[in-house]
Protein backbone atom coordinates (compact mmCIF):
# COMPACT_ATOMS: atom_id res chain seq x y z
CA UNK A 1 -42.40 37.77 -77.05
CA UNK A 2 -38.69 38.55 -76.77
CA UNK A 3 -36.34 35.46 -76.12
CA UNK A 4 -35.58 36.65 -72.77
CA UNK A 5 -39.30 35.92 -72.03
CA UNK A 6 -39.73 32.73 -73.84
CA UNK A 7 -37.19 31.09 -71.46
CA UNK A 8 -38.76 32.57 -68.41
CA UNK A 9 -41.65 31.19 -69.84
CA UNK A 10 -40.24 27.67 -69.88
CA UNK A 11 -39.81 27.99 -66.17
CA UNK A 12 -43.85 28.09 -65.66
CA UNK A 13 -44.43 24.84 -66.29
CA UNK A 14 -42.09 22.17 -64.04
CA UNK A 15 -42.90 18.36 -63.77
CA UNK A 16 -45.67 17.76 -61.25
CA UNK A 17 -43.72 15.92 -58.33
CA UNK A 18 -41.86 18.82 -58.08
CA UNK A 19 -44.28 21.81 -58.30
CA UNK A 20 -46.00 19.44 -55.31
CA UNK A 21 -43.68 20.92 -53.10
CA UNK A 22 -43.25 24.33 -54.01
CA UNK A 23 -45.73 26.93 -52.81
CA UNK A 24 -43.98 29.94 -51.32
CA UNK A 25 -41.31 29.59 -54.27
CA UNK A 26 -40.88 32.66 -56.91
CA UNK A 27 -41.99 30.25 -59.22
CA UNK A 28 -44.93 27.74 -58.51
CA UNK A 29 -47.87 25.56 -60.27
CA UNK A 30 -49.60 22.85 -58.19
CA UNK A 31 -50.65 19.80 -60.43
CA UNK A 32 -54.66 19.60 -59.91
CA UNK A 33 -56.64 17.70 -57.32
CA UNK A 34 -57.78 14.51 -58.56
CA UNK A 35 -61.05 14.39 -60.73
CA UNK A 36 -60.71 18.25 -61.26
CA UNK A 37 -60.04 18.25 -65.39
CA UNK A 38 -61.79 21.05 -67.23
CA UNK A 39 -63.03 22.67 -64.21
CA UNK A 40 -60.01 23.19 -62.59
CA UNK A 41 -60.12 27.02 -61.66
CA UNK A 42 -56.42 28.23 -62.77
CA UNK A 43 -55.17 31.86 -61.63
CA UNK A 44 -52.21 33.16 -63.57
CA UNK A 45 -50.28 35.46 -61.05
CA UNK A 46 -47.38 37.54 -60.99
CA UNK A 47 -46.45 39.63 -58.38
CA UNK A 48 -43.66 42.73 -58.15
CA UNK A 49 -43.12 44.01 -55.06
CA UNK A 50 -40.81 42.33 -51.72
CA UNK A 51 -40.57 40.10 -49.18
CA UNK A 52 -44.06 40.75 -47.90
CA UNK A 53 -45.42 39.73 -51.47
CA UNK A 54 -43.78 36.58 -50.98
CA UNK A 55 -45.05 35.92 -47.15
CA UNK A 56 -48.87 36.52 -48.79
CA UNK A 57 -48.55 34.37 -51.47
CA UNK A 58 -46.45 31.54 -49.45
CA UNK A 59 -49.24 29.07 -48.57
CA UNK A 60 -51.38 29.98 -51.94
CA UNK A 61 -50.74 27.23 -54.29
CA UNK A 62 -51.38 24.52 -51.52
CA UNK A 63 -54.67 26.60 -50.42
CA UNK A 64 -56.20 26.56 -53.86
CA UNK A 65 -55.85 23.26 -54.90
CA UNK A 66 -57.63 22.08 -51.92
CA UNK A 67 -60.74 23.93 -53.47
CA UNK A 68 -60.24 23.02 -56.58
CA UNK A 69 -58.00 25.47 -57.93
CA UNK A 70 -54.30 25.68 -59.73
CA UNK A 71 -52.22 28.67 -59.32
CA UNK A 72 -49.16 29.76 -61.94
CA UNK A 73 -46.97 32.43 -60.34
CA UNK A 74 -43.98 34.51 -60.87
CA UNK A 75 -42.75 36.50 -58.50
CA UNK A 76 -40.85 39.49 -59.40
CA UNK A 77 -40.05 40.10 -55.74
CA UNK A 78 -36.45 41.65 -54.43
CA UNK A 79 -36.05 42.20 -50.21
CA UNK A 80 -37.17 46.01 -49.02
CA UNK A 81 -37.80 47.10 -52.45
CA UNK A 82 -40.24 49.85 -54.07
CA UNK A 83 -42.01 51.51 -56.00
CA UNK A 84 -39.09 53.80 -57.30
CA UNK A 85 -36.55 50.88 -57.30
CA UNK A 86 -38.57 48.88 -59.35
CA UNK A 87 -39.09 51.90 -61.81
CA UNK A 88 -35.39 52.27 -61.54
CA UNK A 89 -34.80 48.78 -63.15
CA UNK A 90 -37.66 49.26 -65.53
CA UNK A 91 -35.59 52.75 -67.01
CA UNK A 92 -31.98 50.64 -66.98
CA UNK A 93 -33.47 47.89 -69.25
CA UNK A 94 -35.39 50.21 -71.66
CA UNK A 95 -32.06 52.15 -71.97
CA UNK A 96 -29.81 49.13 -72.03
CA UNK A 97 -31.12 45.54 -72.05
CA UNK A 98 -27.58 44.13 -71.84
CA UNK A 99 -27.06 46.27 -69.09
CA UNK A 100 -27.48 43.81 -65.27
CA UNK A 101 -29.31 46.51 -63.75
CA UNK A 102 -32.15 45.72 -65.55
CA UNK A 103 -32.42 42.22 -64.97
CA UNK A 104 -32.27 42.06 -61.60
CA UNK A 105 -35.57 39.40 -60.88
CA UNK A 106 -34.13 35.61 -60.13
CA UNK A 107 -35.73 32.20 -60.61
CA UNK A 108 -35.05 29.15 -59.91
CA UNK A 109 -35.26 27.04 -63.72
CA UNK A 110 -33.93 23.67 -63.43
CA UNK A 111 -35.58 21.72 -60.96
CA UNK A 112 -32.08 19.25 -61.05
CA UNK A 113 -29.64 21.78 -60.29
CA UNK A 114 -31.71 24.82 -59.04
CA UNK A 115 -29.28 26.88 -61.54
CA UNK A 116 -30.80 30.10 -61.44
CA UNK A 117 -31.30 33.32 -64.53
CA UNK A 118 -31.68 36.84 -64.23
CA UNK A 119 -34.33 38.34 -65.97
CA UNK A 120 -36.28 41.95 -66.34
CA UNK A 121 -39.91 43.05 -65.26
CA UNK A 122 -40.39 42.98 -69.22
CA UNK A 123 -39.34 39.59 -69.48
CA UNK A 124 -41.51 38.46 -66.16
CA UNK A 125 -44.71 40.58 -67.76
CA UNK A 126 -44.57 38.88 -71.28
CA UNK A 127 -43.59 35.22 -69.88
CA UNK A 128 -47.31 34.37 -69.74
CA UNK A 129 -50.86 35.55 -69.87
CA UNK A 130 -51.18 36.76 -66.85
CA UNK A 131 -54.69 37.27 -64.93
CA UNK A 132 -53.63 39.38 -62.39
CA UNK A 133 -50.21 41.66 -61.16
CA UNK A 134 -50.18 43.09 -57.77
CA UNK A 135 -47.65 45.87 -57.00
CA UNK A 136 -46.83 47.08 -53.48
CA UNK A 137 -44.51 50.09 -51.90
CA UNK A 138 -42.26 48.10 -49.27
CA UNK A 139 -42.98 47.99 -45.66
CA UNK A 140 -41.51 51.02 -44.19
CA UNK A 141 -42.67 53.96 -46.55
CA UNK A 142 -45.98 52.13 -47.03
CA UNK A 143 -47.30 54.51 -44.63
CA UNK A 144 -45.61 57.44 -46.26
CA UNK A 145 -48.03 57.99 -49.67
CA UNK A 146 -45.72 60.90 -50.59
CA UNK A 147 -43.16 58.11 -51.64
CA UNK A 148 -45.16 56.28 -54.07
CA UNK A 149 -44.83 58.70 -56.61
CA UNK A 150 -43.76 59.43 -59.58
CA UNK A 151 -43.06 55.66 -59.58
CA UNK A 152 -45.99 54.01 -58.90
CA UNK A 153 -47.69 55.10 -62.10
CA UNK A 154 -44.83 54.39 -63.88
CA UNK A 155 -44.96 50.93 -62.71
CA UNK A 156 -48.40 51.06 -63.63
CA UNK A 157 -48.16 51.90 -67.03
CA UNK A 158 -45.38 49.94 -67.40
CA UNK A 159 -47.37 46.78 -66.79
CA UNK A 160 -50.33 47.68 -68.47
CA UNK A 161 -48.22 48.03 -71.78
CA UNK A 162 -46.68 45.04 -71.41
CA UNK A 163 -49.23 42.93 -69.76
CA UNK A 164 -52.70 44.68 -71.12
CA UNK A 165 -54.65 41.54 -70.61
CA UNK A 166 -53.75 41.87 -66.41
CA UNK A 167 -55.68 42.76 -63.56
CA UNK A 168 -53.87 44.82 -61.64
CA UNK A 169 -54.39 44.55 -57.68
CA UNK A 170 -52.80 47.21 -55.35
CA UNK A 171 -51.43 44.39 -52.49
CA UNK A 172 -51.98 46.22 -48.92
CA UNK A 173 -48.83 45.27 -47.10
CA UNK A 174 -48.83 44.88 -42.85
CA UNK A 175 -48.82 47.34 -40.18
CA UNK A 176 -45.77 45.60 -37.88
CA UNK A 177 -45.99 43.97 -34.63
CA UNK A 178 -46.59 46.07 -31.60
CA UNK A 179 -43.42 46.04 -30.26
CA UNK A 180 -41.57 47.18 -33.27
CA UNK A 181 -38.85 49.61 -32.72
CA UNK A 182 -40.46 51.68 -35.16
CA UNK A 183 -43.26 52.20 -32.44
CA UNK A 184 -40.76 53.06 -29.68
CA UNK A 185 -39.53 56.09 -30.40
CA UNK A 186 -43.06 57.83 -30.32
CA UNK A 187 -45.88 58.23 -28.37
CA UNK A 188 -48.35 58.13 -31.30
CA UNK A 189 -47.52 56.52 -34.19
CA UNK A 190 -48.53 53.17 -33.05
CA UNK A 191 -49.87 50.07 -34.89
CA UNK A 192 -52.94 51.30 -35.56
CA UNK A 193 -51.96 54.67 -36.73
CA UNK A 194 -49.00 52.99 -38.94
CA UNK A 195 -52.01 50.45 -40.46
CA UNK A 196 -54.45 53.86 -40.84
CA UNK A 197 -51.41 55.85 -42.66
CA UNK A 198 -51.06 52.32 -45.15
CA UNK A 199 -54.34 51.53 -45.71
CA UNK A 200 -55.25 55.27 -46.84
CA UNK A 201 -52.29 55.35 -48.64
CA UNK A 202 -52.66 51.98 -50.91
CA UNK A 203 -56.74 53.24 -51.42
CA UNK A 204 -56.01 56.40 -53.10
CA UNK A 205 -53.33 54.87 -55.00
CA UNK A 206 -55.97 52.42 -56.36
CA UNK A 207 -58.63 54.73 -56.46
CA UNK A 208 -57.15 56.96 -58.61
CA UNK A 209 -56.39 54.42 -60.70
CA UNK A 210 -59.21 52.36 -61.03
CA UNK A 211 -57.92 49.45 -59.10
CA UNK A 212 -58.89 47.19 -56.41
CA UNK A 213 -57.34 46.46 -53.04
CA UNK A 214 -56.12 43.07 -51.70
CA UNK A 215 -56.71 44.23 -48.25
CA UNK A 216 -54.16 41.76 -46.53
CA UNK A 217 -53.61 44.60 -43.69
CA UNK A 218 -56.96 44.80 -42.89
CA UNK A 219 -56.93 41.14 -42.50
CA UNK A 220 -54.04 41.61 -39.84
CA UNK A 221 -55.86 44.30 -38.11
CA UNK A 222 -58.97 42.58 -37.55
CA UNK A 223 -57.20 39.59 -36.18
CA UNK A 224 -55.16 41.60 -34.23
CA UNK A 225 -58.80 42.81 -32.49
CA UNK A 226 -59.66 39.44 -31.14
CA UNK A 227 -58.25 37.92 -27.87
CA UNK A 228 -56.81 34.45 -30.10
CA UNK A 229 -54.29 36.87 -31.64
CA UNK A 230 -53.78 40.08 -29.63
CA UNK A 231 -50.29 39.82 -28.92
CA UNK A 232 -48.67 40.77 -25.78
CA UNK A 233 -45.30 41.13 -24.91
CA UNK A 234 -44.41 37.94 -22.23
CA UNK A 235 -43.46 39.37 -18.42
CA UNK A 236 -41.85 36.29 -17.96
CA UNK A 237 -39.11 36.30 -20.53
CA UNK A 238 -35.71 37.81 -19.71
CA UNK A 239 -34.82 39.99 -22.93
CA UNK A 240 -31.65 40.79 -21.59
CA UNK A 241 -29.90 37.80 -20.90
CA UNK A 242 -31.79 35.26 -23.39
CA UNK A 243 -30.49 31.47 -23.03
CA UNK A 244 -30.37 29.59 -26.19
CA UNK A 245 -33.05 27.92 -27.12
CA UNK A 246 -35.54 29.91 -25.09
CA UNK A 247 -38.06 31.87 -26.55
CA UNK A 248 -41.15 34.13 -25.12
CA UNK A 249 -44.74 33.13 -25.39
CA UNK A 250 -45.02 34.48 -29.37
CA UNK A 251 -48.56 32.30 -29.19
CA UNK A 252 -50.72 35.14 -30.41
CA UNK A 253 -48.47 36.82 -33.40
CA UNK A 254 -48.94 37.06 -36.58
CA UNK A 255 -45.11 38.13 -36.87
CA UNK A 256 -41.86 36.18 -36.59
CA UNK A 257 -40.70 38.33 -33.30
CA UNK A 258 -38.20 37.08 -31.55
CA UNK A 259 -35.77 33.89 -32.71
CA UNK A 260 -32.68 32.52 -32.68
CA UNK A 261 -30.56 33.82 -35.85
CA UNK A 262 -28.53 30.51 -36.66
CA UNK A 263 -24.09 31.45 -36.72
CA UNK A 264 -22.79 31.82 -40.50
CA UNK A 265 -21.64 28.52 -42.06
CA UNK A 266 -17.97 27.91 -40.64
CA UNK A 267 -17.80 31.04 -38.50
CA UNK A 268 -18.01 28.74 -35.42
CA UNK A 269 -19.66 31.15 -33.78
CA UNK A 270 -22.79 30.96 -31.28
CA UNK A 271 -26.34 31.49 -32.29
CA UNK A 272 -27.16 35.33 -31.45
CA UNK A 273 -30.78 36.19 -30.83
CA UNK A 274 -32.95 38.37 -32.66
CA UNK A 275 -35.90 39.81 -33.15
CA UNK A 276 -38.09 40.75 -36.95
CA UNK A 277 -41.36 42.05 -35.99
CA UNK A 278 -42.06 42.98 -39.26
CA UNK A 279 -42.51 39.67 -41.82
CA UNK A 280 -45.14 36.98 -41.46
CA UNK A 281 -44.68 33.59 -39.46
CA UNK A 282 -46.75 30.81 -40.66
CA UNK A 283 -50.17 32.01 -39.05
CA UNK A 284 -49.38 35.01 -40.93
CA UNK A 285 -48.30 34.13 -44.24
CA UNK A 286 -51.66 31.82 -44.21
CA UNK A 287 -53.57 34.80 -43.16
CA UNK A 288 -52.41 36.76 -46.13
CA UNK A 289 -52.81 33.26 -48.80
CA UNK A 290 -56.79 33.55 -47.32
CA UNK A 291 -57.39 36.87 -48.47
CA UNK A 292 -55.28 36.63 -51.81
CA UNK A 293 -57.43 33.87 -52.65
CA UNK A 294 -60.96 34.89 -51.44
CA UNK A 295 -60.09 38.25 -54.19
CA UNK A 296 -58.24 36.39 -57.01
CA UNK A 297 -60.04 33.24 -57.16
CA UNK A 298 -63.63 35.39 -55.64
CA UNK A 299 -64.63 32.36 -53.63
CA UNK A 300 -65.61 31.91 -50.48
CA UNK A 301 -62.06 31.23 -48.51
CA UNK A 302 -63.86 29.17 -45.89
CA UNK A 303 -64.31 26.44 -48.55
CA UNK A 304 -60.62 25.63 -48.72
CA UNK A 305 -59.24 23.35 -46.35
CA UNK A 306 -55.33 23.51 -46.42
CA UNK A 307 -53.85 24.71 -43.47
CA UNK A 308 -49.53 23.53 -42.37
CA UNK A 309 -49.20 21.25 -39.77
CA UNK A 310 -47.72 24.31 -37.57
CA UNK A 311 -51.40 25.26 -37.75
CA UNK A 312 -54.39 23.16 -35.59
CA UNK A 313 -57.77 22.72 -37.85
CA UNK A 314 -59.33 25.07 -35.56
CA UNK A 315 -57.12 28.29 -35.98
CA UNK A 316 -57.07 27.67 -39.93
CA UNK A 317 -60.59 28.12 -39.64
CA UNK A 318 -59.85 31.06 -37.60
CA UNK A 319 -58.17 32.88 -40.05
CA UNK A 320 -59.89 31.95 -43.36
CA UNK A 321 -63.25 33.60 -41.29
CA UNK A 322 -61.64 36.37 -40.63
CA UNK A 323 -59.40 36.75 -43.94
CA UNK A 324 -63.83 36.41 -45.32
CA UNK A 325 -64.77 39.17 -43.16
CA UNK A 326 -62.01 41.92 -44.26
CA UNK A 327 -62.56 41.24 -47.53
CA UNK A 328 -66.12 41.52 -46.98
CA UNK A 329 -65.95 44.77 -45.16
CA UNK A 330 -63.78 46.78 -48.32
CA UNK A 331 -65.79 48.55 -51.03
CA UNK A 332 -62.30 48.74 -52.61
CA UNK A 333 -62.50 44.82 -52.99
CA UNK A 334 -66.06 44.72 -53.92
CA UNK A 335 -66.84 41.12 -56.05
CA UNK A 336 -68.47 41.30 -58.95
CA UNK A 337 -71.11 38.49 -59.57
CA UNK A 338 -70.07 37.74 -63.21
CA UNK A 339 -66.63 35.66 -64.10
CA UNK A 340 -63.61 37.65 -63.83
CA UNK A 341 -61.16 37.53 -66.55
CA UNK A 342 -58.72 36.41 -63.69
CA UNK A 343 -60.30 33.24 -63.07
CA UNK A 344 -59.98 30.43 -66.10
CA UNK A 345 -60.20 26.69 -66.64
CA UNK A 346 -57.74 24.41 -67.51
């Protein structure tokens, strides 16, 4: 392990009160629930991918420990990136480690100051033992398959040389909201046939590769299907000439959608509103921590019983039943009966 990797390293392991309060961070541990010693179920993640890596895995530390488990994460995660930028980085460190194009992954590694380092995929991959790395094409060519490649097996390999003992998980990123402007413009690529496009896409990537699927799209999609989360746009609203701090009836999303975009610091400006159909809101984001855990952890999601206050009892169990189901329904996420190497004890 190269020195850039031993310091990362360092950053793994923060004081418990404050890795109490940091799930959704690029770095987190949660300390174990009381009375779990040696059976504490610890999952050793790191994840490279984008924003939508980092809605999935926002609520997971809190959501393991209620069952039991402890969850050590990295996230190698830069906003709207892919396969081929991430491959891009990968080539600029090999050629030049000194070179900042290569280390262009942040964490946060003093829990005083919050000063922050700059580090490579290398570095991130030979920080720890990792059990698992998921990988991910961003959002908007997810349902494009042509753009994975040449990149996504170069990610690949890249991880499996410097991360050999790793599962690696293909992460199934979301099929937006319905009212998307990505949907306006035609007739028939809709939801559905943007989440179709995705999920055939992210299969044959792991397929030919020998890799399961953390179906977190097919999580949204069957939620989507029942009437507690089929979103509809609200009559009622007027999306022309929104008042501050109005909103529409967002009830049944999964998706941020429309909100209030707060005036830059000292601009003295007014609050403008706007609308991101596309990233997770807290019912998502839990959604997507359900099925991450039921296929890293390959327990039964329903025994967990975290859920944020912005979420009642009853729609936690909601979504954990239906984050169950979709993983249930894959082949591509099939569980095998013995002990993964991805799941160890303390």
């Amino acid at each position: 392990m190269h020195a850039e990797a031993k310091n990362l390293q360092a950053a793994l392991s923060p004081s418990p009160a404050e890795s109490a309060d940091r799930a959704g961070s690029t770095t987190s541990t949660t300390p174990a629930p009381s009375g779990s010693g040696a059976n504490e179920r610890v999952v050793r993640l790191l994840t490279v991918g984008n924003s939508f890596a980092d809605d999935a895995t926002f609520f997971l530390a809190k959501l393991a420990r209620s069952a039991g488990g402890r969850l050590v994460m990295l996230g190698c995660n830069l906003g709207g990136h892919s396969f081929e930028q991430h491959a891009g980085y990968m080539a600029a460190y090999e050629k030049d480690a000194e070179d900042p194009a290569g280390t262009p992954y942040r964490d946060r590694i003093h829990p005083v100051t919050g000063a922050t380092t700059h580090f490579s995929l290398r570095a991130g991959l030979e920080a720890d033992a990792w059990d698992y790395v998921t990988v991910q094409q961003n959002s908007i060519q997810s349902f494009r398959p042509e753009t994975y490649e040449p990149w996504a097996t170069e990610v690949l390999a890249y991880i499996r040389k410097h991360a050999p003992q790793a599962e690696i998980l293909v992460h199934e990123t979301i099929a937006y909201r319905e009212d998307s402007p990505l949907f306006a413009a035609s007739d028939t690529f809709t939801q559905a046939a943007m989440y179709n496009r995705l999920r055939a896409g992210y299969a044959a990537l792991a397929a030919r590769n020998g890799l399961r699927v953390i179906p977190v799209a097919t999580s949204y999609q069957t939620a989507r299907a029942t009437p507690e989360w089929t979103f509809t746009r609200d009559p009622a609203f007027d999306y022309d000439k929104p008042v501050y701090p109005a909103l529409p009836d967002q009830s049944k999303s999964l998706n941020i959608g429309y909100k209030w975009d707060a005036p830059a610091p000292l601009s003295g400006g007014k609050p403008t509103f706007g609308h991101d159909p596309n990233h997770s809101n807290d019912f998502g984001k839990y959604l997507g921590a359900c099925t991450f855990y039921e296929v890293l952890w390959r327990d039964d999601v329903r025994r967990c019983t975290f859920h944020p206050p912005t979420i009642t009892a009853g729609q936690a169990d909601h979504l954990r039943e239906i984050a169950h189901q979709a993983v249930a329904s894959r082949a591509d996420v099939a569980l095998s009966p013995a002990t993964p190497a991805g799941v160890a004890t303390a």
